[in-house]
PDB file of N, CA and C in Angstrom:
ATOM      1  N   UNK A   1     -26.119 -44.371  14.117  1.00  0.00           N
ATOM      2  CA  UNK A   1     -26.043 -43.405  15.191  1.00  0.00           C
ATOM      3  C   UNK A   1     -25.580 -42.062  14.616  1.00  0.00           C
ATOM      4  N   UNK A   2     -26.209 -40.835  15.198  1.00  0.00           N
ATOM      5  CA  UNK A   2     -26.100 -39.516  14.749  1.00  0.00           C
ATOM      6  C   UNK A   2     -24.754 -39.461  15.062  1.00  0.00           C
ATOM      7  N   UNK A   3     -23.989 -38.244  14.474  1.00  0.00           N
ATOM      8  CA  UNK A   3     -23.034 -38.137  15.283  1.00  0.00           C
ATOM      9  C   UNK A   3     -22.518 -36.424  15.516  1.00  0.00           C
ATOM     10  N   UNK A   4     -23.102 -35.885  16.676  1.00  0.00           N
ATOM     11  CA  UNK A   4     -22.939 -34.552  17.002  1.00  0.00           C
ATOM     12  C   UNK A   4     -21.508 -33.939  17.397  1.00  0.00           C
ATOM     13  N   UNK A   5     -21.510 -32.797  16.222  1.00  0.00           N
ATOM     14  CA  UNK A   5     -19.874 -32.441  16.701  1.00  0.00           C
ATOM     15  C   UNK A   5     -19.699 -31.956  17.849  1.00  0.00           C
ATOM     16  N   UNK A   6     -18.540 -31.338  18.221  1.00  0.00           N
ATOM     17  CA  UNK A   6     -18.460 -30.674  19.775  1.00  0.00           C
ATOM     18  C   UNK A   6     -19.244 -28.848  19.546  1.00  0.00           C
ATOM     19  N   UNK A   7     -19.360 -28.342  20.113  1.00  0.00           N
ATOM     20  CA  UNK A   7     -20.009 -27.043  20.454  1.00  0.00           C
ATOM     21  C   UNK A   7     -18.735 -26.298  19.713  1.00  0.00           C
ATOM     22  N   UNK A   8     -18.959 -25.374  18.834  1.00  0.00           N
ATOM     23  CA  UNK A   8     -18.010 -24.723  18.039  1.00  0.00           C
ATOM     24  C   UNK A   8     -18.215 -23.103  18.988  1.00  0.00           C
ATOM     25  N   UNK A   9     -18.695 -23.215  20.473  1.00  0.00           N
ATOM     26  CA  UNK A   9     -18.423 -22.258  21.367  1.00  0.00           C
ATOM     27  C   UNK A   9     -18.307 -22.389  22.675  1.00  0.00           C
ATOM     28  N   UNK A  10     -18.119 -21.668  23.359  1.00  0.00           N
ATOM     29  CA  UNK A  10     -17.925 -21.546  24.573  1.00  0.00           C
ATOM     30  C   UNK A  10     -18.678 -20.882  25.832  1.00  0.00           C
ATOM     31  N   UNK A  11     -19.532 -21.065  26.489  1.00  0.00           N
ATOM     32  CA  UNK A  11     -20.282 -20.216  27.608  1.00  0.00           C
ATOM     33  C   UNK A  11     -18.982 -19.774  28.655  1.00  0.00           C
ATOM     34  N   UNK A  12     -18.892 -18.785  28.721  1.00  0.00           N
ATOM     35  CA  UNK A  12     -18.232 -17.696  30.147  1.00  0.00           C
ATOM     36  C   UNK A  12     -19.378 -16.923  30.057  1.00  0.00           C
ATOM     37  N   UNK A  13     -18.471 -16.043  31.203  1.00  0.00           N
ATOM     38  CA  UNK A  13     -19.198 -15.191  32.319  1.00  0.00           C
ATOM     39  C   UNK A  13     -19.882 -13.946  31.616  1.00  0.00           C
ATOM     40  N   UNK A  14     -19.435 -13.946  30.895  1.00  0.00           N
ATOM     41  CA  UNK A  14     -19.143 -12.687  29.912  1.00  0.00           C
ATOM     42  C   UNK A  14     -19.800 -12.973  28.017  1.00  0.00           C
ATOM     43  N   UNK A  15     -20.353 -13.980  28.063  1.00  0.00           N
ATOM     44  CA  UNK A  15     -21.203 -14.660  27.030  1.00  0.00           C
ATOM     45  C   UNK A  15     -20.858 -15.779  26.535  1.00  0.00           C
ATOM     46  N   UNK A  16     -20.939 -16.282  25.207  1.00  0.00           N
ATOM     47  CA  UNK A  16     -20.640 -16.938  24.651  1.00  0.00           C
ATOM     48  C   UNK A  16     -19.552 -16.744  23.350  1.00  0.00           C
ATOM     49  N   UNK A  17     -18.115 -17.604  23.562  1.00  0.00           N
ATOM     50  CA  UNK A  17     -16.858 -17.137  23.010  1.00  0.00           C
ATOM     51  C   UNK A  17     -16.805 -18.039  21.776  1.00  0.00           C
ATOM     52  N   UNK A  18     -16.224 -18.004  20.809  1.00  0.00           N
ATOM     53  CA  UNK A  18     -15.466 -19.232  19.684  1.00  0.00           C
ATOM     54  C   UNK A  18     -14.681 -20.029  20.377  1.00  0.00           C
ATOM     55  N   UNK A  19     -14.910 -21.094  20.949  1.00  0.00           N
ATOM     56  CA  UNK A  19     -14.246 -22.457  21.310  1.00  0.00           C
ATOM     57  C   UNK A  19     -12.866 -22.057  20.837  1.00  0.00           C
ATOM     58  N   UNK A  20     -12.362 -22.123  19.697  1.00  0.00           N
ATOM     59  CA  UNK A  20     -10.964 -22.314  18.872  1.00  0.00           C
ATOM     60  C   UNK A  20     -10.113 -21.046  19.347  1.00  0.00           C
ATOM     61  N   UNK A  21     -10.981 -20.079  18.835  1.00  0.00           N
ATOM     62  CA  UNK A  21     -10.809 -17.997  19.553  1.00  0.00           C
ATOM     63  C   UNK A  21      -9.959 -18.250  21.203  1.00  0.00           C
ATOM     64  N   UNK A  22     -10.671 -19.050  21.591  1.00  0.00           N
ATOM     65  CA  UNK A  22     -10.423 -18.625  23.110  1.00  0.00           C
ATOM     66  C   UNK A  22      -9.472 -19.766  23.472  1.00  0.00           C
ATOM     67  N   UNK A  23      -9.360 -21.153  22.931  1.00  0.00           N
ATOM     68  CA  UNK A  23      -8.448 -21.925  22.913  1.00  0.00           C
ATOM     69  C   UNK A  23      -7.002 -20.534  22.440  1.00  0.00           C
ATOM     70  N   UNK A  24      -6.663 -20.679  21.625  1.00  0.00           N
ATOM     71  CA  UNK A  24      -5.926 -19.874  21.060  1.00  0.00           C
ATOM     72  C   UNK A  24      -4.981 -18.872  22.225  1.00  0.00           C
ATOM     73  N   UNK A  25      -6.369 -18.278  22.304  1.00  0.00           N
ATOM     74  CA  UNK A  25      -5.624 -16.567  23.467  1.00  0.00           C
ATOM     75  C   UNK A  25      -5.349 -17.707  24.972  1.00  0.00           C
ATOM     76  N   UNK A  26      -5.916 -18.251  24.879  1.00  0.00           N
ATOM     77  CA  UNK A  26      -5.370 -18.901  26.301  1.00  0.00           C
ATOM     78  C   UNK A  26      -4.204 -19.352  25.879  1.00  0.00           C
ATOM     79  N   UNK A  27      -3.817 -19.933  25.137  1.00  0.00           N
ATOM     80  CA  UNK A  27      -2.111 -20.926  25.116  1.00  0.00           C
ATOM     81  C   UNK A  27      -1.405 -19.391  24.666  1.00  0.00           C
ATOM     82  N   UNK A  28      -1.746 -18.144  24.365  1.00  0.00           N
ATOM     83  CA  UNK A  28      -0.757 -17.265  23.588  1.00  0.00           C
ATOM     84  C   UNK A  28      -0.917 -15.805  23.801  1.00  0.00           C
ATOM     85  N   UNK A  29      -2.148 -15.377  24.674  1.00  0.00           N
ATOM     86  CA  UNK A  29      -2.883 -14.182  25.045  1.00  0.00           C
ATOM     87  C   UNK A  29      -2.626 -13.536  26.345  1.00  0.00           C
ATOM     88  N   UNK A  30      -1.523 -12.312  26.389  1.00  0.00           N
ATOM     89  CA  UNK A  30      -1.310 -11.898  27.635  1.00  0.00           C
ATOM     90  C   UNK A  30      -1.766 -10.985  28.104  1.00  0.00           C
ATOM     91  N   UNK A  31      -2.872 -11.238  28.886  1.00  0.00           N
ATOM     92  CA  UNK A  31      -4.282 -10.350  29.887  1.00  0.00           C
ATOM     93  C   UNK A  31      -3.410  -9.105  30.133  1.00  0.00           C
ATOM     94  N   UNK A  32      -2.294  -8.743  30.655  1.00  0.00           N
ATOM     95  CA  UNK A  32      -1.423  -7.947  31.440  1.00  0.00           C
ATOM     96  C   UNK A  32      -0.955  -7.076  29.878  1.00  0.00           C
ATOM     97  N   UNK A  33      -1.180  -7.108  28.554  1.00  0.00           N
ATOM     98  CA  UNK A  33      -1.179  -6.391  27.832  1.00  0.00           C
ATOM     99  C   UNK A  33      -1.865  -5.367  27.879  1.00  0.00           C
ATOM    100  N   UNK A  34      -2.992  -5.308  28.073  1.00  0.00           N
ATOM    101  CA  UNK A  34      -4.535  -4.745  28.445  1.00  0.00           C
ATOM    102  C   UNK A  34      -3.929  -3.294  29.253  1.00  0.00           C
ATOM    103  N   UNK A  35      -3.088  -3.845  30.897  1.00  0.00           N
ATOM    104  CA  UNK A  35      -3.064  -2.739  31.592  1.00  0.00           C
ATOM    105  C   UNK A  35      -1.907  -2.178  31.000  1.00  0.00           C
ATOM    106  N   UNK A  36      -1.353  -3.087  30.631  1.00  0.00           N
ATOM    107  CA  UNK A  36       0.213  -2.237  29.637  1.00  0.00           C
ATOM    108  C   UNK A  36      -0.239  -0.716  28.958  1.00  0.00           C
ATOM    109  N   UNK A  37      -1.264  -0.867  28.380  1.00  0.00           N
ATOM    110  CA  UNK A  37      -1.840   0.084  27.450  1.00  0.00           C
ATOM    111  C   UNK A  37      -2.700   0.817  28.392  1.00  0.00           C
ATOM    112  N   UNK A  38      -2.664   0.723  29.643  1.00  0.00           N
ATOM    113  CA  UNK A  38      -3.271   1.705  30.374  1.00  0.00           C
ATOM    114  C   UNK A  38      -2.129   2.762  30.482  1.00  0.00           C
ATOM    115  N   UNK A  39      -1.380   1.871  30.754  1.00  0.00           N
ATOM    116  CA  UNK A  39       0.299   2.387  31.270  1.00  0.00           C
ATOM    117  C   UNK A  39       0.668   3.668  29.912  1.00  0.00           C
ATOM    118  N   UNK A  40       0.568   2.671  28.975  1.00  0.00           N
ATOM    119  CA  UNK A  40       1.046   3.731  27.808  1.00  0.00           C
ATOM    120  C   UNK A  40       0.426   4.625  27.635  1.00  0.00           C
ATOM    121  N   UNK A  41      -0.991   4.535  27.350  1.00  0.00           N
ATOM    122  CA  UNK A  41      -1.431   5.880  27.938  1.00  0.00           C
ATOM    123  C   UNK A  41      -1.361   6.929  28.266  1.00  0.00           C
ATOM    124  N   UNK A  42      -1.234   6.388  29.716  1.00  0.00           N
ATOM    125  CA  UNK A  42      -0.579   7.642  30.800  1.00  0.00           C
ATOM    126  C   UNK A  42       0.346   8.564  30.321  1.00  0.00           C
ATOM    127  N   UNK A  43       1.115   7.654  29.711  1.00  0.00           N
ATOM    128  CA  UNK A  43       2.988   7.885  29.812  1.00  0.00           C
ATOM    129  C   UNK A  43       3.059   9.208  28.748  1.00  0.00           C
ATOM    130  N   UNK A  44       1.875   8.301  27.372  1.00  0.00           N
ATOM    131  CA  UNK A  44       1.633   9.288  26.339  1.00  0.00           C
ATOM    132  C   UNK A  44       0.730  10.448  26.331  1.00  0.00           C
ATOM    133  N   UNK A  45      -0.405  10.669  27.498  1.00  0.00           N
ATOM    134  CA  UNK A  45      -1.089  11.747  27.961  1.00  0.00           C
ATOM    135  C   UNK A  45      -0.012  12.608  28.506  1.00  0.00           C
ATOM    136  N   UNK A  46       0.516  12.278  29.420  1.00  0.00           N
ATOM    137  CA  UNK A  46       1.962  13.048  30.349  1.00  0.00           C
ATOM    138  C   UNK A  46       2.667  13.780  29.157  1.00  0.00           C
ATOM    139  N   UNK A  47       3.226  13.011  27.797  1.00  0.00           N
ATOM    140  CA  UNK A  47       4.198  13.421  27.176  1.00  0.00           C
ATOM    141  C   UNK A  47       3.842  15.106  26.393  1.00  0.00           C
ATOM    142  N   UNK A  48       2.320  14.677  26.061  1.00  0.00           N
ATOM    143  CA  UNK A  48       1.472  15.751  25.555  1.00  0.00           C
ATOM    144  C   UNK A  48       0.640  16.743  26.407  1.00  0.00           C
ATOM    145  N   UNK A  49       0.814  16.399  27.427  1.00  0.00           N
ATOM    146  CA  UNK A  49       0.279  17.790  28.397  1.00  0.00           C
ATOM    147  C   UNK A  49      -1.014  16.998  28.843  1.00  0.00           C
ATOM    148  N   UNK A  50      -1.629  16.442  28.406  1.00  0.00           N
ATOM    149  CA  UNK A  50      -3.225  15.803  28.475  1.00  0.00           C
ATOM    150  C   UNK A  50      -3.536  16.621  27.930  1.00  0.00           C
ATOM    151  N   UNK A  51      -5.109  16.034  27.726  1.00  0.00           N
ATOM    152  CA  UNK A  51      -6.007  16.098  26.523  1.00  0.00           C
ATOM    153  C   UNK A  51      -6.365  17.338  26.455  1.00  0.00           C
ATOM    154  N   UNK A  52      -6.261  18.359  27.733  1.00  0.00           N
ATOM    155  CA  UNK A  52      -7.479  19.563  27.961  1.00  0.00           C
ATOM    156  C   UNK A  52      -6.063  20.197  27.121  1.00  0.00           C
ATOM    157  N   UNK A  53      -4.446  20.267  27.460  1.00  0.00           N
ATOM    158  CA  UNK A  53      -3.444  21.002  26.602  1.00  0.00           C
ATOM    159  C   UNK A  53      -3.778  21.011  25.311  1.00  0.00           C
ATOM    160  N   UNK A  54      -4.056  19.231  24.681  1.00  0.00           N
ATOM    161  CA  UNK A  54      -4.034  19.063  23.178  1.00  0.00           C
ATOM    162  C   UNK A  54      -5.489  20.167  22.962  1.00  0.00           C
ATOM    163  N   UNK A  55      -6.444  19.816  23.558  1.00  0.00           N
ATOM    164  CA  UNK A  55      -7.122  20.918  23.179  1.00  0.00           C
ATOM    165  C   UNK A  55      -7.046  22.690  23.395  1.00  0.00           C
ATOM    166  N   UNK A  56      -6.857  22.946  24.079  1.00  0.00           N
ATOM    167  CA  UNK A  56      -6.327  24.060  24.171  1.00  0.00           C
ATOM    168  C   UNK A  56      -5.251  24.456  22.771  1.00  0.00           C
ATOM    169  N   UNK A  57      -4.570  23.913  22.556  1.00  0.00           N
ATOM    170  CA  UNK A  57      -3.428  24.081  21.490  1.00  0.00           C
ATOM    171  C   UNK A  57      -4.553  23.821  20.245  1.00  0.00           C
ATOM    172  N   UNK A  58      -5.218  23.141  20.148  1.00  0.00           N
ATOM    173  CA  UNK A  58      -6.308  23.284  18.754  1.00  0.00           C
ATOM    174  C   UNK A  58      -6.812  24.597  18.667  1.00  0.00           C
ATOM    175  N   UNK A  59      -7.307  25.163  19.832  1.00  0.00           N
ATOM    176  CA  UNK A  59      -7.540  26.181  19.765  1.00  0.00           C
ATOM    177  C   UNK A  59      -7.280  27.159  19.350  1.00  0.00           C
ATOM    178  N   UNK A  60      -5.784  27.404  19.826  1.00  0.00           N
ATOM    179  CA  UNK A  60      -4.979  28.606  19.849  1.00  0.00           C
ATOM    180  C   UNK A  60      -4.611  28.631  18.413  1.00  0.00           C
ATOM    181  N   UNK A  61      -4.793  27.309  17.794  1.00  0.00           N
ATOM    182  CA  UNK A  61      -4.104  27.164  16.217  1.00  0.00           C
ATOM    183  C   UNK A  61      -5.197  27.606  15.129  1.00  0.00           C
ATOM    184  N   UNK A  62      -6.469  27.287  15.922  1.00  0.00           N
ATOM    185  CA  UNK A  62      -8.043  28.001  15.156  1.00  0.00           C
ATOM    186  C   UNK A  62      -7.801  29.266  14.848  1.00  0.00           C
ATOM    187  N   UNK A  63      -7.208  30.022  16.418  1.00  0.00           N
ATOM    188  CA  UNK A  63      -7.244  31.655  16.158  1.00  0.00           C
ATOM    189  C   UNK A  63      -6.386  31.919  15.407  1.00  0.00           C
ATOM    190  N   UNK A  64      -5.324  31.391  15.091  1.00  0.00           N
ATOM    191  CA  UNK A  64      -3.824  31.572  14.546  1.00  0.00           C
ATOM    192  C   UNK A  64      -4.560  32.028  13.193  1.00  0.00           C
ATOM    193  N   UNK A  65      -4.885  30.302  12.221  1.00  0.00           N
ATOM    194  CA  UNK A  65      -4.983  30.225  10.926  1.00  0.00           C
ATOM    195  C   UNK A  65      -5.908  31.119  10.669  1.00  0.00           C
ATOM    196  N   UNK A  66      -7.177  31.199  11.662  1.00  0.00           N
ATOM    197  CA  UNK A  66      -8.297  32.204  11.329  1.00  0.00           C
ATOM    198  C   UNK A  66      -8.062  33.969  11.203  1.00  0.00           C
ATOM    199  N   UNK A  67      -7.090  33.905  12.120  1.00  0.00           N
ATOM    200  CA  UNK A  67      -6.429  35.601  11.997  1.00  0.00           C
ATOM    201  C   UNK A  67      -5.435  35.420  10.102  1.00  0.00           C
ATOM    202  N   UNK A  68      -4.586  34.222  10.105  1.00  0.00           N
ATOM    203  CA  UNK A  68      -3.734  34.326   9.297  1.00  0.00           C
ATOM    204  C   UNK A  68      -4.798  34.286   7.904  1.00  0.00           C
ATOM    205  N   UNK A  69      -6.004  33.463   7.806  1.00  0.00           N
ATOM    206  CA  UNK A  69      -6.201  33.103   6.553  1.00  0.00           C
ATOM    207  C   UNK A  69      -7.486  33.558   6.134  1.00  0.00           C
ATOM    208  N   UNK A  70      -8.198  33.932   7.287  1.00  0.00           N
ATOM    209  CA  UNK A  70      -9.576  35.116   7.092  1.00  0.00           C
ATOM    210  C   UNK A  70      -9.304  36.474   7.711  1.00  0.00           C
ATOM    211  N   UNK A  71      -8.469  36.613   7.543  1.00  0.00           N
ATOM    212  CA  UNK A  71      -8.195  37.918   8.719  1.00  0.00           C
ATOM    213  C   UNK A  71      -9.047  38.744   9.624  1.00  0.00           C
ATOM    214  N   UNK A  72      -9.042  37.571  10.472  1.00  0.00           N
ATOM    215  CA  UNK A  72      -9.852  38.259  12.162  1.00  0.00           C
ATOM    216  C   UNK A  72      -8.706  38.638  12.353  1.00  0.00           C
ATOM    217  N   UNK A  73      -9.340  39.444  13.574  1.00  0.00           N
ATOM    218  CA  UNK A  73      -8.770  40.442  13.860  1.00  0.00           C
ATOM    219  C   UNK A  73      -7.927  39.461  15.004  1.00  0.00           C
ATOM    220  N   UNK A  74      -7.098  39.829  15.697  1.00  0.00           N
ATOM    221  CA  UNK A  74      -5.933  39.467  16.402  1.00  0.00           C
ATOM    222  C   UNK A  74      -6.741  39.044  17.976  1.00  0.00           C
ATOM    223  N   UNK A  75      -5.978  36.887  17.912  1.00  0.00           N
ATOM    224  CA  UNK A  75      -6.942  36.899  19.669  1.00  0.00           C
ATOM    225  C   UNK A  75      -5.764  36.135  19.990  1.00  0.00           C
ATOM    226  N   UNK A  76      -4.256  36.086  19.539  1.00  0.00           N
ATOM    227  CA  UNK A  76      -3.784  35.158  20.276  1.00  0.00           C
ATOM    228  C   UNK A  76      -2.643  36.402  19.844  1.00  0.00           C
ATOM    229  N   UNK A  77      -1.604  36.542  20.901  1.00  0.00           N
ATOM    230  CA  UNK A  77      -0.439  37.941  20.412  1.00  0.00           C
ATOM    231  C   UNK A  77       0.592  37.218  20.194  1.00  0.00           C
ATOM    232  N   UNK A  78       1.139  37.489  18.856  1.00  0.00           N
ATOM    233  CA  UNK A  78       2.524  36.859  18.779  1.00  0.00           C
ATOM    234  C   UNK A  78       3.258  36.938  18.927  1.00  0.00           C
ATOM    235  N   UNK A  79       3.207  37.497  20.335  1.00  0.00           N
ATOM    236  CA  UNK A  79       3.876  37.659  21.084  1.00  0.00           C
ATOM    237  C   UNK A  79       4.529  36.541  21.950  1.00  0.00           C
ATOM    238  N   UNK A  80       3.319  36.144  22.155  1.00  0.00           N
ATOM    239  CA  UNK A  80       3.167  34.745  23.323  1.00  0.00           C
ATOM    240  C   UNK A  80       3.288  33.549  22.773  1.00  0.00           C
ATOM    241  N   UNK A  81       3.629  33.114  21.531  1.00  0.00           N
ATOM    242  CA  UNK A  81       3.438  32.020  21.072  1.00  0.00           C
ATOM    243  C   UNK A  81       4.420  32.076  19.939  1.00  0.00           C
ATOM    244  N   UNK A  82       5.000  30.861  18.789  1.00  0.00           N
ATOM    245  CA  UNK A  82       5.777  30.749  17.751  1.00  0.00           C
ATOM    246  C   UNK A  82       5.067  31.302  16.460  1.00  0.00           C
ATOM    247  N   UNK A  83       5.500  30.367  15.873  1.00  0.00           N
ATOM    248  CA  UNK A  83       4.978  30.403  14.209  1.00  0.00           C
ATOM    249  C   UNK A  83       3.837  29.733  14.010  1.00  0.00           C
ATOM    250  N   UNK A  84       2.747  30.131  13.218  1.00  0.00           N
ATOM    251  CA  UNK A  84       1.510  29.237  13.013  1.00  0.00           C
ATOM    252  C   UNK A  84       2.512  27.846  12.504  1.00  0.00           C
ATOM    253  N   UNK A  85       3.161  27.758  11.748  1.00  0.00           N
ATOM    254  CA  UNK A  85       3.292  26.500  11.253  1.00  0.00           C
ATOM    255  C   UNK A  85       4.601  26.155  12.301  1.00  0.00           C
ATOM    256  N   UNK A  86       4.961  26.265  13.324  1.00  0.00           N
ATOM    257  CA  UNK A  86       5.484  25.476  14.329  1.00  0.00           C
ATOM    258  C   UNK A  86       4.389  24.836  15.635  1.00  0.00           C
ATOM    259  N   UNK A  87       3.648  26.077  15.586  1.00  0.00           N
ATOM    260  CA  UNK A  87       2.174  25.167  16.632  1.00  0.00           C
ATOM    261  C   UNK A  87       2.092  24.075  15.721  1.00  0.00           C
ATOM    262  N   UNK A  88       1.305  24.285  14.611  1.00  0.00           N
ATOM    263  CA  UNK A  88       0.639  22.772  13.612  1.00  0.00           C
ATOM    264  C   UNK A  88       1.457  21.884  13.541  1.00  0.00           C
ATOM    265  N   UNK A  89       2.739  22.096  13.344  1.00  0.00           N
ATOM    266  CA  UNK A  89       3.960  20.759  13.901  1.00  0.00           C
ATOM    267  C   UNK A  89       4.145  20.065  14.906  1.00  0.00           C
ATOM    268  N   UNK A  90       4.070  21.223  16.066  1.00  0.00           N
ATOM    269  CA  UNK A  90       3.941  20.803  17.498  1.00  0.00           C
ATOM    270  C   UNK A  90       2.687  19.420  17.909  1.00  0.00           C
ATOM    271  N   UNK A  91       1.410  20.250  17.449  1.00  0.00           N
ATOM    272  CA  UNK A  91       0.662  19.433  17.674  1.00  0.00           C
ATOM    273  C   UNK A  91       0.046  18.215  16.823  1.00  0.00           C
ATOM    274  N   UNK A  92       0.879  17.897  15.208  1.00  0.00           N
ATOM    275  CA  UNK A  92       0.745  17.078  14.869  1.00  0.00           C
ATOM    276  C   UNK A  92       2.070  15.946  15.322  1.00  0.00           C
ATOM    277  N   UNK A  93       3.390  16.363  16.340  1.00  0.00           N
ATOM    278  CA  UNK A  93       4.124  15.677  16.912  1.00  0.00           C
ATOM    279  C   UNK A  93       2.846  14.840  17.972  1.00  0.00           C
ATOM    280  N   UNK A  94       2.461  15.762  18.674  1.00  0.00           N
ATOM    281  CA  UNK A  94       1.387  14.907  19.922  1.00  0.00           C
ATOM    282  C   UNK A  94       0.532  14.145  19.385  1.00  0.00           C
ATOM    283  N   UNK A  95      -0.165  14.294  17.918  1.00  0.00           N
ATOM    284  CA  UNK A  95      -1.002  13.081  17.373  1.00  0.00           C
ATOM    285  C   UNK A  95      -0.192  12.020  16.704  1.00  0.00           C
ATOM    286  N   UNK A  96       0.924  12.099  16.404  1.00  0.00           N
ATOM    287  CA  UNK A  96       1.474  11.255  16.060  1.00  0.00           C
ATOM    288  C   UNK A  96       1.656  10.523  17.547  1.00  0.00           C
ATOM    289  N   UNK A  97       2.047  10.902  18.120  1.00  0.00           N
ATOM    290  CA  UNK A  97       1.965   9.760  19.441  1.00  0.00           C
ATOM    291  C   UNK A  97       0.841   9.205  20.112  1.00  0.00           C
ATOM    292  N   UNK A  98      -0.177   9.401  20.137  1.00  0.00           N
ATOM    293  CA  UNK A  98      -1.628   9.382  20.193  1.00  0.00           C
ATOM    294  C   UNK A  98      -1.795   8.357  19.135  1.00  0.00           C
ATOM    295  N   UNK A  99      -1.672   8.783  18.209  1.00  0.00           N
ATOM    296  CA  UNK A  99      -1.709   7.645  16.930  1.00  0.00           C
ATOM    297  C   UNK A  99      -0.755   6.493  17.376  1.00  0.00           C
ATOM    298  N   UNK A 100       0.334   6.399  17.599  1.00  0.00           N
ATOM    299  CA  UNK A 100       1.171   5.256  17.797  1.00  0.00           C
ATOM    300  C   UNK A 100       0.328   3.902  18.874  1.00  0.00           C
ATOM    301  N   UNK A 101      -0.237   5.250  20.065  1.00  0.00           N
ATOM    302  CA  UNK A 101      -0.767   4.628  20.986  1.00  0.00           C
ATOM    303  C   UNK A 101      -1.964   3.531  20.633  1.00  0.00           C
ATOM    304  N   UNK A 102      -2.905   4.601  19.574  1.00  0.00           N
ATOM    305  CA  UNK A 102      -3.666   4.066  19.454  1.00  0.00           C
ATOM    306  C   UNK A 102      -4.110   2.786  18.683  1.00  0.00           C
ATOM    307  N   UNK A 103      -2.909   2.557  17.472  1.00  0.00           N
ATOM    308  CA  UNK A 103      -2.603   1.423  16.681  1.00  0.00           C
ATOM    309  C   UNK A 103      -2.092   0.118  17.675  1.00  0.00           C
ATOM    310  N   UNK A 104      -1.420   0.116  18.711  1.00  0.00           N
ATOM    311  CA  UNK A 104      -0.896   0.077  19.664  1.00  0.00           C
ATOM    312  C   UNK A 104      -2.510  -1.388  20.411  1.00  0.00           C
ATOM    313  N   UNK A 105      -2.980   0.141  20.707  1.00  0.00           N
ATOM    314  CA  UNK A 105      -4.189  -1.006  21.771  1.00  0.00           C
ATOM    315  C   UNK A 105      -4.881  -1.254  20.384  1.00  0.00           C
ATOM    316  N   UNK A 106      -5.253  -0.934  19.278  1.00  0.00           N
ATOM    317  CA  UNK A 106      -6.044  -2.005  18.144  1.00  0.00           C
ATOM    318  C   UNK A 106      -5.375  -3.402  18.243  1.00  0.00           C
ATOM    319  N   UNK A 107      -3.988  -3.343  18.042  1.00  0.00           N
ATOM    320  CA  UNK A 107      -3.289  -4.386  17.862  1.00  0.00           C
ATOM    321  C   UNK A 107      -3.772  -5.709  19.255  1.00  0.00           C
ATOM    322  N   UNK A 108      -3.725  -4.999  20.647  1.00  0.00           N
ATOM    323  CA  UNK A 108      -4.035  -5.906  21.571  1.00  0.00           C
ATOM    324  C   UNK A 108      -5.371  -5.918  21.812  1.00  0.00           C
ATOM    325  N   UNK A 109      -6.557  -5.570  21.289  1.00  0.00           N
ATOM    326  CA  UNK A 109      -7.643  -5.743  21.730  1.00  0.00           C
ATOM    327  C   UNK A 109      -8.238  -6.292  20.468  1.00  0.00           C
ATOM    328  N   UNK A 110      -7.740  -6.101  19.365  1.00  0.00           N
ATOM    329  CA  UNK A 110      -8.478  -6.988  18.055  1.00  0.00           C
ATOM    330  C   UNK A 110      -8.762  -8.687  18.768  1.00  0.00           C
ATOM    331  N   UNK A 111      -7.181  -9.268  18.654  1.00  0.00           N
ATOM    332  CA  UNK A 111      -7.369 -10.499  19.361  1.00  0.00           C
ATOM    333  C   UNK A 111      -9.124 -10.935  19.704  1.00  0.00           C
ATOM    334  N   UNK A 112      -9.232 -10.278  20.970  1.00  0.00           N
ATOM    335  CA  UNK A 112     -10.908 -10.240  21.702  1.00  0.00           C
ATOM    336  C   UNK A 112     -11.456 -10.055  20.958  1.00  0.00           C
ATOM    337  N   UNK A 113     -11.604  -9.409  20.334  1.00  0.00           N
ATOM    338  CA  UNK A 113     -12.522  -9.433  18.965  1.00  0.00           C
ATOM    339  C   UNK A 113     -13.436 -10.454  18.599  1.00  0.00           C
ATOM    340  N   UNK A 114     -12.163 -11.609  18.456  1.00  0.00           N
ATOM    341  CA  UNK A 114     -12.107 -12.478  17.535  1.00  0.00           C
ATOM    342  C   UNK A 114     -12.718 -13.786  18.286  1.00  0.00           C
ATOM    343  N   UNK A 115     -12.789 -13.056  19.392  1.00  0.00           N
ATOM    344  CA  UNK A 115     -14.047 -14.434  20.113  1.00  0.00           C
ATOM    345  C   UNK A 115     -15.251 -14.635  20.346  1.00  0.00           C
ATOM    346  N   UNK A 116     -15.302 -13.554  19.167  1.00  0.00           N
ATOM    347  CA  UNK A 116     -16.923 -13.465  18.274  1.00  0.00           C
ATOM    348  C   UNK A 116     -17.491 -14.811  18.253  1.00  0.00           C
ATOM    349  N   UNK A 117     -18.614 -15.609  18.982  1.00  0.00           N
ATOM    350  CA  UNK A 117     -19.372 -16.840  18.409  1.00  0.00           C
ATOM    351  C   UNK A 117     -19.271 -16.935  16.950  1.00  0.00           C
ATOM    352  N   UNK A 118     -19.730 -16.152  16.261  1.00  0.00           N
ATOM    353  CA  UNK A 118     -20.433 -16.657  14.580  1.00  0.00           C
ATOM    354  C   UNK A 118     -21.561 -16.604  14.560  1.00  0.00           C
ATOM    355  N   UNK A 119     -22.517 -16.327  15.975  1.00  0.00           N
ATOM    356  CA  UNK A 119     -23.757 -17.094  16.206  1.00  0.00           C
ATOM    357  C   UNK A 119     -24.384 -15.861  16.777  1.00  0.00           C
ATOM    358  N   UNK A 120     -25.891 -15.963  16.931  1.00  0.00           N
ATOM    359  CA  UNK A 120     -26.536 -15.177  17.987  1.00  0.00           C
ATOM    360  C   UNK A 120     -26.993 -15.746  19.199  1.00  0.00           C
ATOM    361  N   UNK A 121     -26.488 -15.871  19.456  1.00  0.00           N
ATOM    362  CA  UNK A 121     -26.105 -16.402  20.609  1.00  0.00           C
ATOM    363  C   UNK A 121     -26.233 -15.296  21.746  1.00  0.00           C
TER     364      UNK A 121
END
């Protein structure tokens, strides 16, 4: 008599998972991580002004270096603003948190990843 192993996958709703993959996140995988990182997010968009600030501040740092290091002519007055190299601090503080964030949800969404079949499936 043949003897057929068990299905080394899984059919859901959502395709076909690694049997073992999804064994796994079920006994140890907390779904509510997911919105956690919605949460953080937020918390970390808020901290940085949102995205249209971070951009805006790229900007203002374009005209900065571009006045400072090709010398255009003057579009931001320094009047209104610090030191070129306190903006570029400023806004490599906000990517560093952006970055935190973003290592952050790699860490909880790799997991899923990993309930790759193997297969084409």
């Amino acid at each position: 008599m043949m003897h057929i192993p068990p299905a080394s996958f899984r059919v859901t709703p959502y395709g076909e998972v690694d049997a073992q993959a999804l064994k796994a996140l079920r006994e140890h995988y907390d779904t509510a991580s997911l919105l956690g990182m919605v949460d953080a997010l937020d918390k970390c968009l808020a901290r940085v002004g949102g995205i249209d600030r971070l951009r805006d501040e790229l900007i203002r740092l374009h005209a900065m270096a571009h006045t400072a290091i090709n010398g255009a002519p003057l579009s931001v007055l320094p009047e209104t603003t610090g030191s070129i190299w306190e903006n570029a601090d400023a806004i490599l503080m906000d990517l560093e948190a952006l970055n935190d964030w973003i290592i952050a949800v790699r860490d909880t969404v790799s997991p899923l990843a990993g309930l790759s079949p193997g297969h084409d499936g």
